[in-house]
PDB file of N, CA and C in Angstrom:
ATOM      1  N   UNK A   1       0.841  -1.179   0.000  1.00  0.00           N
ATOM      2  CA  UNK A   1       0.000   0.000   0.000  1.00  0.00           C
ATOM      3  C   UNK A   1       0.884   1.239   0.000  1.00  0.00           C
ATOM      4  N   UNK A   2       0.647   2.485  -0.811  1.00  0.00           N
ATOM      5  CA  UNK A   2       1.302   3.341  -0.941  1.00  0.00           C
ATOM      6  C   UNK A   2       1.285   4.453   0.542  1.00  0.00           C
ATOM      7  N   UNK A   3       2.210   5.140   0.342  1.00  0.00           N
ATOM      8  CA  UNK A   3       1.981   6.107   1.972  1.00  0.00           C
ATOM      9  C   UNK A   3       1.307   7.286   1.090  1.00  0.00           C
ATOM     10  N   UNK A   4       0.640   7.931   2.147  1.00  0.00           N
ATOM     11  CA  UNK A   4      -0.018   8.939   2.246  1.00  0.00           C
ATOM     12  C   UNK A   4       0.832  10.233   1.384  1.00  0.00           C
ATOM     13  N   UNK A   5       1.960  10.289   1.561  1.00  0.00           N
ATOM     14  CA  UNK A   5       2.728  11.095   0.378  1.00  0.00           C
ATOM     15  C   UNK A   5       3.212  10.544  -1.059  1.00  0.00           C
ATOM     16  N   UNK A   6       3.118   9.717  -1.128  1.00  0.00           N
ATOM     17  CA  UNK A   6       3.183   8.576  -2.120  1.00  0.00           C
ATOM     18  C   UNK A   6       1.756   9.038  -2.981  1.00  0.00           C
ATOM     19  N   UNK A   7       0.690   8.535  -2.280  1.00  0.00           N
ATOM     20  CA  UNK A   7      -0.323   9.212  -3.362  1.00  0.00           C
ATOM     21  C   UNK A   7      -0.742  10.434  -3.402  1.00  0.00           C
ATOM     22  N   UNK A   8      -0.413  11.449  -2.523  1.00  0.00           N
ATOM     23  CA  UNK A   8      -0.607  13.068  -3.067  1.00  0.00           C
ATOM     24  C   UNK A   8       0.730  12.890  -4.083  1.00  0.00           C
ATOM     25  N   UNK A   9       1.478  12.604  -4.283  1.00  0.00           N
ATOM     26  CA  UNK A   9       2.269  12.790  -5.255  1.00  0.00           C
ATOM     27  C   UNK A   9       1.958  12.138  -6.691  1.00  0.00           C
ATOM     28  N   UNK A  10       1.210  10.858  -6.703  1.00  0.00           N
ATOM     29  CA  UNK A  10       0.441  10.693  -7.381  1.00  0.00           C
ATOM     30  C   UNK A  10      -0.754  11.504  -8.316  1.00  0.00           C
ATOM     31  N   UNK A  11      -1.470  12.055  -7.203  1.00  0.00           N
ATOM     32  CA  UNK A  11      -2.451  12.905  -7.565  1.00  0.00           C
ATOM     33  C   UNK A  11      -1.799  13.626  -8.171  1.00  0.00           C
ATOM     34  N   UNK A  12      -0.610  14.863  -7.763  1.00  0.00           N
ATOM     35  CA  UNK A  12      -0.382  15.772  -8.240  1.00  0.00           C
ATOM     36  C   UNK A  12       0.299  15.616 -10.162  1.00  0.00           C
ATOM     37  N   UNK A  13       0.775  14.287  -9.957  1.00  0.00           N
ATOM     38  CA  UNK A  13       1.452  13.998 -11.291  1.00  0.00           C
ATOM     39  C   UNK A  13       0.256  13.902 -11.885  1.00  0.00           C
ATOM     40  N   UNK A  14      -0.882  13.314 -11.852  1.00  0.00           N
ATOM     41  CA  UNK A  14      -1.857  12.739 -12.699  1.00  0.00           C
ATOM     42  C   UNK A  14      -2.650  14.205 -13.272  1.00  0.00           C
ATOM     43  N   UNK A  15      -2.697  15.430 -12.137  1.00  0.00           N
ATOM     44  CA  UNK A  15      -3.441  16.947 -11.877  1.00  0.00           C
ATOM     45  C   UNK A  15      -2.667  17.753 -13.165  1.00  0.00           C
ATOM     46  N   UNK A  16      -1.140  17.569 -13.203  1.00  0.00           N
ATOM     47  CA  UNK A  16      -0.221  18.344 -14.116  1.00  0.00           C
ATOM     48  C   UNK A  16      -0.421  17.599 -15.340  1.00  0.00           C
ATOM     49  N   UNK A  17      -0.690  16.666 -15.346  1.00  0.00           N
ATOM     50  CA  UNK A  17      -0.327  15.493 -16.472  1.00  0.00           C
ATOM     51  C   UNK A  17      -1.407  15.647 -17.537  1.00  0.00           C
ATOM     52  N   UNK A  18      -2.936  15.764 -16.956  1.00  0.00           N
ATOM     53  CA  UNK A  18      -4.127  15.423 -17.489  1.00  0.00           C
ATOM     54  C   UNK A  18      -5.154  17.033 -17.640  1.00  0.00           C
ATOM     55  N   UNK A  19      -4.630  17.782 -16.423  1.00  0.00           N
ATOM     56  CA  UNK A  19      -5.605  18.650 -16.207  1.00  0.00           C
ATOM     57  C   UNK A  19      -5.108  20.490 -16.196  1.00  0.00           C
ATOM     58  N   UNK A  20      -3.537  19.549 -16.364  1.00  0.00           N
ATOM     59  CA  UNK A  20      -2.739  21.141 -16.107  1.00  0.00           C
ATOM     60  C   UNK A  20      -2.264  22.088 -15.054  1.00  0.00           C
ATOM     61  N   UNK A  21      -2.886  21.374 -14.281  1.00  0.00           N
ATOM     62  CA  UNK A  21      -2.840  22.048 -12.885  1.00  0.00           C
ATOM     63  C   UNK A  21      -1.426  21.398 -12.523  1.00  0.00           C
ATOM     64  N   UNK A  22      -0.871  22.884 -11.678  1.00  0.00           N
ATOM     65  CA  UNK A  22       0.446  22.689 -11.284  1.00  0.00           C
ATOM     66  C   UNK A  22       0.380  21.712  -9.740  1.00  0.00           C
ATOM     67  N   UNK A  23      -0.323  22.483  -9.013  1.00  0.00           N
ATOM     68  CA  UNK A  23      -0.131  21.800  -7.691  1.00  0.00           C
ATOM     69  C   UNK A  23      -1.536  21.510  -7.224  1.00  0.00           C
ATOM     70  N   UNK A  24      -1.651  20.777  -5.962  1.00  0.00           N
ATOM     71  CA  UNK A  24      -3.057  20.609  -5.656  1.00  0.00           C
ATOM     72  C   UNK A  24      -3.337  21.019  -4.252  1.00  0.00           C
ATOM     73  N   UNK A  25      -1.968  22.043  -4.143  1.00  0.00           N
ATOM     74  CA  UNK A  25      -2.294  22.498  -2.812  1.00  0.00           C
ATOM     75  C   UNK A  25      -2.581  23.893  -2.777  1.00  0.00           C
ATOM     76  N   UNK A  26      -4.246  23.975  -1.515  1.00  0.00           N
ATOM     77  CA  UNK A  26      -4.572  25.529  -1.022  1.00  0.00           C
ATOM     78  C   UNK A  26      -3.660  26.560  -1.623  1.00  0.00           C
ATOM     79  N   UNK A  27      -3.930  27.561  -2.444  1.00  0.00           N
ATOM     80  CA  UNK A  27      -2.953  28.559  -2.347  1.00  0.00           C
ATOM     81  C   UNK A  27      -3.789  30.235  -1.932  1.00  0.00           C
ATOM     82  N   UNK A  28      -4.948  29.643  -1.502  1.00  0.00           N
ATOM     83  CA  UNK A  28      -6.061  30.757  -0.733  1.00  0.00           C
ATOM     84  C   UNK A  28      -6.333  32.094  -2.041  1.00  0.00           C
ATOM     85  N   UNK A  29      -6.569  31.817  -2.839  1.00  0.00           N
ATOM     86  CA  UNK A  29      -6.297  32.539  -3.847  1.00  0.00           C
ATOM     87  C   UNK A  29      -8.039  31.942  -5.482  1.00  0.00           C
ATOM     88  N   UNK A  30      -8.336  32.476  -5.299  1.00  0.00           N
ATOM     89  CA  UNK A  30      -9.406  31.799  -6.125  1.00  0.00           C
ATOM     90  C   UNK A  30      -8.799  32.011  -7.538  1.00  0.00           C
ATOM     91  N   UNK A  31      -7.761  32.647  -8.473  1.00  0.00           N
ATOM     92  CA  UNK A  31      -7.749  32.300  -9.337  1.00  0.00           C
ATOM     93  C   UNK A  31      -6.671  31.360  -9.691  1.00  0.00           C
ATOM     94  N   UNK A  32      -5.707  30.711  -8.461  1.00  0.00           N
ATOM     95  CA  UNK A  32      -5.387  29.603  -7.883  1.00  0.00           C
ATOM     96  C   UNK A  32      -5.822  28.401  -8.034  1.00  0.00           C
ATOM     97  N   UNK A  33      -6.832  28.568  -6.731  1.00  0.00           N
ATOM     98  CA  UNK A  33      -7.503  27.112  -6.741  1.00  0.00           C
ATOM     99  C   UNK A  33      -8.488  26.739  -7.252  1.00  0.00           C
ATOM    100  N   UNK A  34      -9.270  27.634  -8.392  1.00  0.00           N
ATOM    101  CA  UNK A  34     -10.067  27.772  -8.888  1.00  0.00           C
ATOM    102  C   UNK A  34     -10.171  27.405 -10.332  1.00  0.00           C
ATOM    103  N   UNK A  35      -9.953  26.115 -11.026  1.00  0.00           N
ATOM    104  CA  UNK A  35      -9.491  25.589 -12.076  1.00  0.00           C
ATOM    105  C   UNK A  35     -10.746  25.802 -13.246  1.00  0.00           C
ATOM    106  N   UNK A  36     -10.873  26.130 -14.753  1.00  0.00           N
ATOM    107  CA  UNK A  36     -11.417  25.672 -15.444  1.00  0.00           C
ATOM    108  C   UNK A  36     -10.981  24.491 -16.567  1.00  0.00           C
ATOM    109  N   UNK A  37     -11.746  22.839 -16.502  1.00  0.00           N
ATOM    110  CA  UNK A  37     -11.218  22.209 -17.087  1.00  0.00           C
ATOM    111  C   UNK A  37     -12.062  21.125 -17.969  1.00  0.00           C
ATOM    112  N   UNK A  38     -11.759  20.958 -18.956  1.00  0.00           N
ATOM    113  CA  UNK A  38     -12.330  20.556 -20.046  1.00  0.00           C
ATOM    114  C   UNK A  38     -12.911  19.084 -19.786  1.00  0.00           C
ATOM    115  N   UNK A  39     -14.137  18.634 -20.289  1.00  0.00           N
ATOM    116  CA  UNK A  39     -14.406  16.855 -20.056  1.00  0.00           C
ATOM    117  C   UNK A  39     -13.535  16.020 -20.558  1.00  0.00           C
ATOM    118  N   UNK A  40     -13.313  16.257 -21.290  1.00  0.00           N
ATOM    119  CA  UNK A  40     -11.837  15.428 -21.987  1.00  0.00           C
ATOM    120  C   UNK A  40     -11.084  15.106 -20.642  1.00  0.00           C
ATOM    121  N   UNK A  41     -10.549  16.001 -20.754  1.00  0.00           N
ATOM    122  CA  UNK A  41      -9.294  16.212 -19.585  1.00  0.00           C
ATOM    123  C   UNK A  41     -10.016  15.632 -18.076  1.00  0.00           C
ATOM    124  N   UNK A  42     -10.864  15.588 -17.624  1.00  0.00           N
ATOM    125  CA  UNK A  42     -11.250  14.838 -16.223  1.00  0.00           C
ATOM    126  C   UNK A  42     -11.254  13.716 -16.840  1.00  0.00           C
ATOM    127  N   UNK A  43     -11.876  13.447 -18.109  1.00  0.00           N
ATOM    128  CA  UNK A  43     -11.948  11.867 -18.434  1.00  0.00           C
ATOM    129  C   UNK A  43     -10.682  11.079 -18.186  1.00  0.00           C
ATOM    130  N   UNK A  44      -9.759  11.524 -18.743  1.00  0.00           N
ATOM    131  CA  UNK A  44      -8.126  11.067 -19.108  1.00  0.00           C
ATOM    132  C   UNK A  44      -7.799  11.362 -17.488  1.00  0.00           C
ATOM    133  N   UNK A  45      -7.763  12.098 -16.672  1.00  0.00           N
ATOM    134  CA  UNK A  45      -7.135  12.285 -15.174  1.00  0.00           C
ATOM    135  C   UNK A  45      -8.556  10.928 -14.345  1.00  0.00           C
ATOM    136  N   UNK A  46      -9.420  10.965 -14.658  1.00  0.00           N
ATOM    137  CA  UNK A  46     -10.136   9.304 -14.228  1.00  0.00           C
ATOM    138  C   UNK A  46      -9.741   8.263 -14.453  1.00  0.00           C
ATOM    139  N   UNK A  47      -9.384   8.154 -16.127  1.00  0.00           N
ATOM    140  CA  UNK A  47      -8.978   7.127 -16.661  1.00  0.00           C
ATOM    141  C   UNK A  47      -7.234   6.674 -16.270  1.00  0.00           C
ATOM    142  N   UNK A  48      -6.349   7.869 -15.695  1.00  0.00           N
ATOM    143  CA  UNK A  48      -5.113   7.852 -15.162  1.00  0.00           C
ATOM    144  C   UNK A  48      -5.218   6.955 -13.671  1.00  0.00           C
ATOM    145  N   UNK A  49      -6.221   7.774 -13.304  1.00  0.00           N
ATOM    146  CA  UNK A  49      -6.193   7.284 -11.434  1.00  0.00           C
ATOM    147  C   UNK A  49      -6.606   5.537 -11.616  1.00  0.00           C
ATOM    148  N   UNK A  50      -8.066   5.394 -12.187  1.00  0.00           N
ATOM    149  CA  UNK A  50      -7.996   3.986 -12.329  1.00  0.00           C
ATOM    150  C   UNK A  50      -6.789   2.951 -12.923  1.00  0.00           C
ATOM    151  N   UNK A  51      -6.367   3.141 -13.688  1.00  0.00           N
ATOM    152  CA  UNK A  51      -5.402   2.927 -14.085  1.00  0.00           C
ATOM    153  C   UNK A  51      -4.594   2.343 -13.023  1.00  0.00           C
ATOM    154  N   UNK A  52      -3.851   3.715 -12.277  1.00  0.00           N
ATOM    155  CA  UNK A  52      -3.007   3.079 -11.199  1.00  0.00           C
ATOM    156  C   UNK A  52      -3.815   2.601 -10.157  1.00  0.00           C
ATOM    157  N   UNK A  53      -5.208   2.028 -10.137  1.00  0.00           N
ATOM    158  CA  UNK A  53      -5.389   1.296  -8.849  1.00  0.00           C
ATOM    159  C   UNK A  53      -5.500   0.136  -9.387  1.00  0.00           C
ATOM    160  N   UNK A  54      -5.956  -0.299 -10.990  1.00  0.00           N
ATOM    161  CA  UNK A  54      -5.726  -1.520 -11.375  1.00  0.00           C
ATOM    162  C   UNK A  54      -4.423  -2.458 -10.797  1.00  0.00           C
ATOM    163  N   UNK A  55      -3.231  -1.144 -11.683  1.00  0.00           N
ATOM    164  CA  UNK A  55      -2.037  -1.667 -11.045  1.00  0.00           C
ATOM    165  C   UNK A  55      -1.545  -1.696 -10.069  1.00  0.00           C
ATOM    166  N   UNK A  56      -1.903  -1.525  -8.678  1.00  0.00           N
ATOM    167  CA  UNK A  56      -1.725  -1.187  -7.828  1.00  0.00           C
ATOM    168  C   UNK A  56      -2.452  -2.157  -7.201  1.00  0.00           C
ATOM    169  N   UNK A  57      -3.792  -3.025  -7.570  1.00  0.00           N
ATOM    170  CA  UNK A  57      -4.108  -3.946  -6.863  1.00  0.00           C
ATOM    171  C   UNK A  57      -3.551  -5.112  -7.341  1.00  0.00           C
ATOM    172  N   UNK A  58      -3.104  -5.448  -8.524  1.00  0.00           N
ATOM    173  CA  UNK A  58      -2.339  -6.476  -8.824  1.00  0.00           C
ATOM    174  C   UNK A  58      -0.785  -6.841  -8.348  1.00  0.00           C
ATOM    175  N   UNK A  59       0.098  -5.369  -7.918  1.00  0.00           N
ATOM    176  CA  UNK A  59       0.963  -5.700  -6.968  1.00  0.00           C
ATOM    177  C   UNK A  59       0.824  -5.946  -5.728  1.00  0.00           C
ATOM    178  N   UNK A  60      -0.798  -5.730  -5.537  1.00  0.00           N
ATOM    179  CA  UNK A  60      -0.928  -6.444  -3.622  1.00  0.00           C
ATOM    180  C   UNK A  60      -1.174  -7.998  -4.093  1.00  0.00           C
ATOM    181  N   UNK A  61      -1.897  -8.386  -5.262  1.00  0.00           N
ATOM    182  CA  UNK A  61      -2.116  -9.651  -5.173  1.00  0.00           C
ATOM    183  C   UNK A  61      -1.080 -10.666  -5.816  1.00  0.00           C
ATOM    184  N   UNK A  62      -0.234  -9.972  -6.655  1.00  0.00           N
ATOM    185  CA  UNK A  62       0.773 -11.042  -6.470  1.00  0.00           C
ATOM    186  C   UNK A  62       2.160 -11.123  -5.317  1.00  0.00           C
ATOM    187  N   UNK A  63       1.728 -10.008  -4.343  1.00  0.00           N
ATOM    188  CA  UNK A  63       2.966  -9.842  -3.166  1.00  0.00           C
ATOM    189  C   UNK A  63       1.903 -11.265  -2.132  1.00  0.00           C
ATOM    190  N   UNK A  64       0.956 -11.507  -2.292  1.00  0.00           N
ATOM    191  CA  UNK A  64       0.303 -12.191  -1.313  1.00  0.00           C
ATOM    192  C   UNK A  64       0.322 -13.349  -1.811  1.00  0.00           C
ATOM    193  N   UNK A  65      -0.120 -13.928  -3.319  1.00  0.00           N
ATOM    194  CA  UNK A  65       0.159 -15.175  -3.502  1.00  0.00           C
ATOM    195  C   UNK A  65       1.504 -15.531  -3.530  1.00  0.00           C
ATOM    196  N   UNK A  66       2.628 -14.823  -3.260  1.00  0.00           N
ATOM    197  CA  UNK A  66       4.051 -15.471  -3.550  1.00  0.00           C
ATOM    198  C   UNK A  66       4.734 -15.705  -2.389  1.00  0.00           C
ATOM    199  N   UNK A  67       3.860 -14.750  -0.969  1.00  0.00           N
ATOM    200  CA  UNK A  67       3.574 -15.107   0.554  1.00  0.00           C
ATOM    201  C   UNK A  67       2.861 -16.875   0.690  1.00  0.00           C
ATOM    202  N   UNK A  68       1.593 -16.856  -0.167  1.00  0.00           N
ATOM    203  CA  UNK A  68       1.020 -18.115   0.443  1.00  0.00           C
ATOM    204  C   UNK A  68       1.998 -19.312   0.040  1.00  0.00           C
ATOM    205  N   UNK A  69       2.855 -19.425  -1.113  1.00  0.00           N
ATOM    206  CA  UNK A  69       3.767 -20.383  -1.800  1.00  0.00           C
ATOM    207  C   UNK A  69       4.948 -20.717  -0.942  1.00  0.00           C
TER     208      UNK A  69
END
């Protein structure tokens, strides 16, 4: 399982990657945190995140069957 900075860092790669957004942290500032972003682009930053939980559940399940062996 990833740590808690592990996947905000995640997020943030997937935020720059898909949606443009630099960071995903508060910057108290509404034209900041205040994003306009295209359906496309949430589609592809959805289709990113699933993505890594696909893969991400297949490295828990083969760390566990190679435990039961």
């Amino acid at each position: 399982m990833k740590s808690s900075q592990e996947i905000d860092q995640l997020f943030n790669r997937i935020a720059n990657e898909h949606l443009y957004i630099e960071t995903l942290e508060t910057q108290h500032r509404d034209r900041l945190d205040f994003h306009e972003v295209a359906v496309w682009g949430i589609k592809c930053a959805l289709a990113a995140a699933y993505a890594e939980g696909i893969a991400a559940g297949k490295k828990v399940k083969a760390t566990r069957s190679k435990q039961c062996n």
